[in-house]
C-alpha atoms as a PDB file:
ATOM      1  CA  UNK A   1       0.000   0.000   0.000  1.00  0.00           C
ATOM      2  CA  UNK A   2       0.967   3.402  -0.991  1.00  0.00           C
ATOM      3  CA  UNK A   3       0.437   6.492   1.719  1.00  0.00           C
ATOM      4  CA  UNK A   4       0.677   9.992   0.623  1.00  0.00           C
ATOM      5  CA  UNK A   5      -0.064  12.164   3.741  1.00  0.00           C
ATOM      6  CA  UNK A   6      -0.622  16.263   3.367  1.00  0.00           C
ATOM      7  CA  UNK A   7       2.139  16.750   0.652  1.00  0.00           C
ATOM      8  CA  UNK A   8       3.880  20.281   0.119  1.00  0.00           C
ATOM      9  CA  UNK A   9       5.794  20.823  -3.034  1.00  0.00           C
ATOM     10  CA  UNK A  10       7.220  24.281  -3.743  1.00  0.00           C
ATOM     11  CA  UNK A  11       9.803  25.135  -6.183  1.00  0.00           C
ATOM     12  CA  UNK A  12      10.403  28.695  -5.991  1.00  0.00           C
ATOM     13  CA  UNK A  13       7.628  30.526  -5.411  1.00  0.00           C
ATOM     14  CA  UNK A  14       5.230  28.408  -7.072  1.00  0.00           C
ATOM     15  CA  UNK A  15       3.579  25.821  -5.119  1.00  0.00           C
ATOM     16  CA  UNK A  16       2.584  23.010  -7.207  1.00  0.00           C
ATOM     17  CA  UNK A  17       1.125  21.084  -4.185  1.00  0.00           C
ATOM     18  CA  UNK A  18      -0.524  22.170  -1.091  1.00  0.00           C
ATOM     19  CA  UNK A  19      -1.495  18.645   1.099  1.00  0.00           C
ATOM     20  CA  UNK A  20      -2.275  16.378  -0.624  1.00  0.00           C
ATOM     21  CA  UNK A  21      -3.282  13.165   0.544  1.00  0.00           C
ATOM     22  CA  UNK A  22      -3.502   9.903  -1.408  1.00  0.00           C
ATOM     23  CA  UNK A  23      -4.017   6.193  -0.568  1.00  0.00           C
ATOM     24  CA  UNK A  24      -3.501   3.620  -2.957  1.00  0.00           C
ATOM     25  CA  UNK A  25      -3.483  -0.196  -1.920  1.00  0.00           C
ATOM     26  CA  UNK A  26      -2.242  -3.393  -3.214  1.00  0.00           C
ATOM     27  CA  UNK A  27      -3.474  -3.678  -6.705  1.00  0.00           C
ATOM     28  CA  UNK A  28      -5.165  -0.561  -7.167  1.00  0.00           C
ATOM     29  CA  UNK A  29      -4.102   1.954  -9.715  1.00  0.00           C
ATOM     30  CA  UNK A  30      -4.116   6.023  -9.216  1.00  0.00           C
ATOM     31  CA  UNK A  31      -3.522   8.589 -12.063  1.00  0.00           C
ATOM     32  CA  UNK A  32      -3.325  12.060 -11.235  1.00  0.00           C
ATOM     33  CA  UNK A  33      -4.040  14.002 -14.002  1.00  0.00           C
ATOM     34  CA  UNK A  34      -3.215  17.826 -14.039  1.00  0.00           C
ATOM     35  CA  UNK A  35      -5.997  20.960 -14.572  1.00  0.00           C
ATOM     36  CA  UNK A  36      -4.967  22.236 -18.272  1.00  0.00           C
ATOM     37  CA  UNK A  37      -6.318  25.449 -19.607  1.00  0.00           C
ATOM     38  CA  UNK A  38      -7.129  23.182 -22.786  1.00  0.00           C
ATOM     39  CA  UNK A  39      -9.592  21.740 -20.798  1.00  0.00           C
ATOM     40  CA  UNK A  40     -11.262  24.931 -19.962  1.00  0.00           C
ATOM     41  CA  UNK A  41     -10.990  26.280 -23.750  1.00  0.00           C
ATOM     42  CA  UNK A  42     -12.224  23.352 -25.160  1.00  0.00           C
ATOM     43  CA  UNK A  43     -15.410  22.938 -22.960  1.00  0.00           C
ATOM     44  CA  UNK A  44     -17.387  26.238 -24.923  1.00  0.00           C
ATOM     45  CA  UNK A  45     -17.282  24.918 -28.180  1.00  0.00           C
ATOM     46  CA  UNK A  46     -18.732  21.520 -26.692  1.00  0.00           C
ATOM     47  CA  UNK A  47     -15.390  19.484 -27.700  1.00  0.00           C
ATOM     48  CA  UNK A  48     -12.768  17.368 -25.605  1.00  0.00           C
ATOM     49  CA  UNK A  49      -9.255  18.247 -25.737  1.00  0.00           C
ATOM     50  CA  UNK A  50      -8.398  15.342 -28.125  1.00  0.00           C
ATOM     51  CA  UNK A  51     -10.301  17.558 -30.710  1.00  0.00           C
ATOM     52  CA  UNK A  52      -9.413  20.941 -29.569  1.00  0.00           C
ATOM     53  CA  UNK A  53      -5.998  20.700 -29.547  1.00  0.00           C
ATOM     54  CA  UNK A  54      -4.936  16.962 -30.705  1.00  0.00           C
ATOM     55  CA  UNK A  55      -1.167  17.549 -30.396  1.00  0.00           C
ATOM     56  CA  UNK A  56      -1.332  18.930 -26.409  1.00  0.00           C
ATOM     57  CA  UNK A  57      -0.468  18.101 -23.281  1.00  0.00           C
ATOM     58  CA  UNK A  58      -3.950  17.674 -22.253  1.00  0.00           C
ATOM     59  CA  UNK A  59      -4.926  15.033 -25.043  1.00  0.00           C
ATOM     60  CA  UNK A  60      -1.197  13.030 -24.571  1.00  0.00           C
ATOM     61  CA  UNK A  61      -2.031  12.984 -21.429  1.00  0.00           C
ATOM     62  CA  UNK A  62      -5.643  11.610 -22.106  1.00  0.00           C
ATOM     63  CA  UNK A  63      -4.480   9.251 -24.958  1.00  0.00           C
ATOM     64  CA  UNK A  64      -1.738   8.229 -22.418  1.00  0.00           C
ATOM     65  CA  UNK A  65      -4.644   6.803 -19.365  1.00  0.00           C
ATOM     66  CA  UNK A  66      -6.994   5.474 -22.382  1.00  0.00           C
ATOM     67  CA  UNK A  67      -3.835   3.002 -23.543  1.00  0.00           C
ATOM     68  CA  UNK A  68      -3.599   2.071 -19.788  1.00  0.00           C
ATOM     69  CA  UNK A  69      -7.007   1.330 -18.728  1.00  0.00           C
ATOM     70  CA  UNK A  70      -7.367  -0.733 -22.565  1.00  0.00           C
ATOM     71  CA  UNK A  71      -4.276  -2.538 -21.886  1.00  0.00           C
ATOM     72  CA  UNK A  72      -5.352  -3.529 -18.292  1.00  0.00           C
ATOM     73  CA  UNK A  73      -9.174  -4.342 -19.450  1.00  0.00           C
ATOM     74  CA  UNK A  74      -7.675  -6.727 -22.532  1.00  0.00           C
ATOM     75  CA  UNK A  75      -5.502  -8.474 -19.635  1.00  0.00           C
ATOM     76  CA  UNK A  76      -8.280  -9.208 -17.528  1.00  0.00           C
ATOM     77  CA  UNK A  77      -8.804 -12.894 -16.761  1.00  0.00           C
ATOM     78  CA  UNK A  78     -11.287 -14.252 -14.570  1.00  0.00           C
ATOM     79  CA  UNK A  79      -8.773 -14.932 -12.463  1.00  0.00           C
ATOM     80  CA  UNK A  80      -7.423 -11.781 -12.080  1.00  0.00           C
ATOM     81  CA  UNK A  81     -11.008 -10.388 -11.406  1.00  0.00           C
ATOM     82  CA  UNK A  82     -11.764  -9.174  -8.169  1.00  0.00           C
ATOM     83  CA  UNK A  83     -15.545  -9.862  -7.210  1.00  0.00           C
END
């Protein structure tokens, strides 16, 4: 099990994080995925950020957690599968 109690990280002047906590246990999976400002522009014209801006951040970042959670569903077994 992972334990991530009220983390602080500063570099500068910029805090990045201000306490965060996180628990992950044996066989779980966490992603932390960052607040992009493609996000927030693509959400008025009604589109995701793999169609507002296909070559960002944002959308690697997106394309990046669909390959995981694909690869992870297509290596599911029934006995792998927790009930």
């Amino acid at each position: 099990m992972l334990e991530i109690k009220n983390l602080v990280v500063q570099i500068e002047d910029n805090r990045i994080l201000n306490g965060l906590n996180l628990t992950v246990k044996d066989g779980e999976v966490a992603a932390i995925m960052r607040e992009r400002s493609a996000f927030r522009a693509a959400w008025p014209y009604g589109l995701g950020v793999t169609e507002h801006e296909p070559k960002g951040k944002a959308a690697q970042e997106v394309a990046m957690l669909l390959k995981f959670v694909l690869d992870e569903v297509n290596n599911c077994t029934p006995a792998r599968v927790k009930a």
